[in-house]
C-alpha atoms as a PDB file:
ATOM      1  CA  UNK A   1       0.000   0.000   0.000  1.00  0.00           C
ATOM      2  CA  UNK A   2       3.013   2.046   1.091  1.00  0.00           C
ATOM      3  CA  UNK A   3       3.455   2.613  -2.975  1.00  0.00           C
ATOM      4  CA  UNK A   4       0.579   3.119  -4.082  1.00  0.00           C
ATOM      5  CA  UNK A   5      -0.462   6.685  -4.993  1.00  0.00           C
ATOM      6  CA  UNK A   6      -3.637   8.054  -4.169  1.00  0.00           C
ATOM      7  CA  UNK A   7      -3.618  10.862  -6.596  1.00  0.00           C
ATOM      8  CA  UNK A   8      -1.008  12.721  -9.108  1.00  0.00           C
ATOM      9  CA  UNK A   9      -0.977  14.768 -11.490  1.00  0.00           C
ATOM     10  CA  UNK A  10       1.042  16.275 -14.285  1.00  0.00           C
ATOM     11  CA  UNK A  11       1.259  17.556 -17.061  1.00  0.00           C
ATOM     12  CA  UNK A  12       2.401  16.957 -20.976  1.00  0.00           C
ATOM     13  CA  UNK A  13       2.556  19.763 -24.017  1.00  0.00           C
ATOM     14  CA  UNK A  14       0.809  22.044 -21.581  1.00  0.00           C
ATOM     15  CA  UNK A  15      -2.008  19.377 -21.066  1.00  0.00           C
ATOM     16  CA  UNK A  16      -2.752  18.892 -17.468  1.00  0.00           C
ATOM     17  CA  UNK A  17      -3.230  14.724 -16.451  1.00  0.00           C
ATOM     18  CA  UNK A  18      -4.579  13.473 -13.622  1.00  0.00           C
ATOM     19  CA  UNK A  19      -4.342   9.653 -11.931  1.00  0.00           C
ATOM     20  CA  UNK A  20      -4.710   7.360  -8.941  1.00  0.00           C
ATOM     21  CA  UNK A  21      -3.718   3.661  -8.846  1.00  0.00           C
ATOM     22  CA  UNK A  22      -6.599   1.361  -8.842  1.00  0.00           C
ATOM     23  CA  UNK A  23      -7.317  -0.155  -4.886  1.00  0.00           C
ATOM     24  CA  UNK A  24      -8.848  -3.173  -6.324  1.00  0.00           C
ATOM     25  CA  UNK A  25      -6.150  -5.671  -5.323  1.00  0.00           C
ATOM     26  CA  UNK A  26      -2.649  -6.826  -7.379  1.00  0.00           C
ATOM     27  CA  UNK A  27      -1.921  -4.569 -10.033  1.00  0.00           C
ATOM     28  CA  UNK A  28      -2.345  -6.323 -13.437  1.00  0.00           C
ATOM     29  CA  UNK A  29      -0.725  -4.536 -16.662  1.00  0.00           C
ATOM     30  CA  UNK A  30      -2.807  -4.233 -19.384  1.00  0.00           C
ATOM     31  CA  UNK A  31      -2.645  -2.980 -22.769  1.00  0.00           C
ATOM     32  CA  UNK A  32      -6.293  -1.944 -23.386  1.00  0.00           C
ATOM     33  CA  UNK A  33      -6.128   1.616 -23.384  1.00  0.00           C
ATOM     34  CA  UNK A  34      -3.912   3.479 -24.992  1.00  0.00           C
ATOM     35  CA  UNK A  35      -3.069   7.913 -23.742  1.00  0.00           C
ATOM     36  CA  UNK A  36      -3.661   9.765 -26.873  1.00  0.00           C
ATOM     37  CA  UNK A  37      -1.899  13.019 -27.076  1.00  0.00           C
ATOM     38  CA  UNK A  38      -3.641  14.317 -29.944  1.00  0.00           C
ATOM     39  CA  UNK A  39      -1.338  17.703 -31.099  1.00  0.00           C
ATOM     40  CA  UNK A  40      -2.821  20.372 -33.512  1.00  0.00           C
ATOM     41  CA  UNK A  41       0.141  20.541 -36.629  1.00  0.00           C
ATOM     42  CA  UNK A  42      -1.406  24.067 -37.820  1.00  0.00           C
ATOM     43  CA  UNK A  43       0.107  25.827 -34.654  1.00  0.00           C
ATOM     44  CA  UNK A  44       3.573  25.397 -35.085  1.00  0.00           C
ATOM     45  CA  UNK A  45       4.284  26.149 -31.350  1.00  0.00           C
ATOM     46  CA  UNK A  46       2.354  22.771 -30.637  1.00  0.00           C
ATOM     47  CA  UNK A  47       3.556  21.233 -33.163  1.00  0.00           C
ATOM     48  CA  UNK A  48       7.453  21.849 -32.078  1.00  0.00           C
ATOM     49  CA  UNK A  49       6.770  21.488 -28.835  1.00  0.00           C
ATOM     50  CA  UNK A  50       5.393  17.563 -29.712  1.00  0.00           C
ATOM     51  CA  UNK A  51       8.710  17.318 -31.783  1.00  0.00           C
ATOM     52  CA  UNK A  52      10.940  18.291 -28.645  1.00  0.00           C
ATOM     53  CA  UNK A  53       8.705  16.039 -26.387  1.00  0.00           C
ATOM     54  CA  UNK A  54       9.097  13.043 -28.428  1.00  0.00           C
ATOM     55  CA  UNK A  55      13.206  13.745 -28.829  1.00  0.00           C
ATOM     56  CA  UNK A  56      13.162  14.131 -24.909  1.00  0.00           C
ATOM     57  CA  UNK A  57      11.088  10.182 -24.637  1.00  0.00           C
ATOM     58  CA  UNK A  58      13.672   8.734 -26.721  1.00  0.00           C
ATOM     59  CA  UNK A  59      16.459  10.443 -25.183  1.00  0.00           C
ATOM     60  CA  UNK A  60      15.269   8.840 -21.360  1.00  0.00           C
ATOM     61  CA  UNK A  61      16.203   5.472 -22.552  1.00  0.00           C
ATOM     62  CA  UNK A  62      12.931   4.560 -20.236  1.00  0.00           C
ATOM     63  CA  UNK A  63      10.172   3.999 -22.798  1.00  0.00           C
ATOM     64  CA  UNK A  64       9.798   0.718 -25.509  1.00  0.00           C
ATOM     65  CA  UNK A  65       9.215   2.321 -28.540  1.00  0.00           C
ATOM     66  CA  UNK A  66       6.538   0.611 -30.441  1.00  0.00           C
ATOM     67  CA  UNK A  67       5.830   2.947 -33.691  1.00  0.00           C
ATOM     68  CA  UNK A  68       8.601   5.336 -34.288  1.00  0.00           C
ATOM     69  CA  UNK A  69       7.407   8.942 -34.385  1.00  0.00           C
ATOM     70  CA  UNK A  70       7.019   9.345 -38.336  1.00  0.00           C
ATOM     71  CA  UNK A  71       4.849  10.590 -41.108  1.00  0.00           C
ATOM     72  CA  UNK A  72       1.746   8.473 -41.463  1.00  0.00           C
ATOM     73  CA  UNK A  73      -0.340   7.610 -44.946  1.00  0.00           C
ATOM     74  CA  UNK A  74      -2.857   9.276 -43.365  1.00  0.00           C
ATOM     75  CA  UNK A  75      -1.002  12.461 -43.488  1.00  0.00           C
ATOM     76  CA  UNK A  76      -0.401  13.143 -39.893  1.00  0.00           C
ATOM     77  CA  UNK A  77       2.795  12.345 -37.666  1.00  0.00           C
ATOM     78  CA  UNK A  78       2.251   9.552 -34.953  1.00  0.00           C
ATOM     79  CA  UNK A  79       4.905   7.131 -32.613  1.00  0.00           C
ATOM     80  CA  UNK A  80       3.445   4.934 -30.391  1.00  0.00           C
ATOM     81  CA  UNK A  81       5.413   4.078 -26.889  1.00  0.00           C
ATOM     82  CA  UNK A  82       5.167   2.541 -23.754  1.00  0.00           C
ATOM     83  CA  UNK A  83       6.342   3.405 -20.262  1.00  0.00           C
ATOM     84  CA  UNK A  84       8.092   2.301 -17.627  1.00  0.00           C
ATOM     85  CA  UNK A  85       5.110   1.651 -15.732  1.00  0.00           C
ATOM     86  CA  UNK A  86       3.107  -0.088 -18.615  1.00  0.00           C
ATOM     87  CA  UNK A  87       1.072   2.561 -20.014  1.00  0.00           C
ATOM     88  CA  UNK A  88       0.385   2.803 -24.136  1.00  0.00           C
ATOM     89  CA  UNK A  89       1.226   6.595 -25.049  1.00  0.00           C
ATOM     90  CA  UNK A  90       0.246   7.472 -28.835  1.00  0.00           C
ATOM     91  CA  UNK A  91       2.013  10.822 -29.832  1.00  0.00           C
ATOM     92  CA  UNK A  92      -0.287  12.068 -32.769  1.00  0.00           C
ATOM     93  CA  UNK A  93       0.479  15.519 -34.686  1.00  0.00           C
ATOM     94  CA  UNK A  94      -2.199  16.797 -37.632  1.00  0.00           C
ATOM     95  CA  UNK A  95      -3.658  19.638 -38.769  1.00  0.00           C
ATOM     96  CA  UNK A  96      -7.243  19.234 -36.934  1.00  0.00           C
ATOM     97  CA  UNK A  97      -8.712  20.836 -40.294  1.00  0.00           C
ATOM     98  CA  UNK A  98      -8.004  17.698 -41.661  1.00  0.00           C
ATOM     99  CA  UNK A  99      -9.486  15.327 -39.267  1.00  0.00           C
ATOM    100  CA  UNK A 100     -12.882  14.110 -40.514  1.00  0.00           C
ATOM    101  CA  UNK A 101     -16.006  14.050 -38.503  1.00  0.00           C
ATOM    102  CA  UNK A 102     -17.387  10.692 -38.352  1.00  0.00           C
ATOM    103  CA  UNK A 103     -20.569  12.185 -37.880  1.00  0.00           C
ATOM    104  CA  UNK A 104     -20.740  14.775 -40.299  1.00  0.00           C
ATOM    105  CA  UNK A 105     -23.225  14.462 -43.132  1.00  0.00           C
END
């Protein structure tokens, strides 16, 4: 119990996270859910910062990198990695202009 957190936050490209371990017994990793940082590529100030973020990943030697962070056919930029403690991060950069509404008509 002694390391188990009740609450933390932080934050990544100025997005503010919030989390708690679950108190429902031995901690099972799962990959089920993956953190979607979803970055808007027509503001270039987002769009470096998600470029120095991802060097600064690589660079701590603590993450398994799954999809390097490249240009997709899709159009947008997206590396997928996981962390130390088991969680799926997906780094995505796009213009959001581009990104179609499923539920547009």
């Amino acid at each position: 119990m002694e390391a188990m957190a009740i609450h933390v936050g932080f934050s990544v490209l100025e997005t503010s996270l919030q989390c708690a371990d679950a108190f429902r017994g031995t901690p099972i990793p799962s990959n089920q859910v993956d953190l979607i940082l979803d970055v808007n590529a027509a503001d270039a100030t987002s769009a470096a910062a998600a470029n120095a973020f991802y060097q600064c990943v690589v660079a701590s030697q603590t993450v398994i990198m799954e999809i390097p962070f490249e240009r997709q056919f899709w159009g947008g930029k997206m590396g997928h990695f996981t962390d130390r403690y088991g969680i799926s991060w997906i780094l995505h950069v796009m213009s959001w202009r581009q990104i179609k509404d499923p539920t547009a008509q």
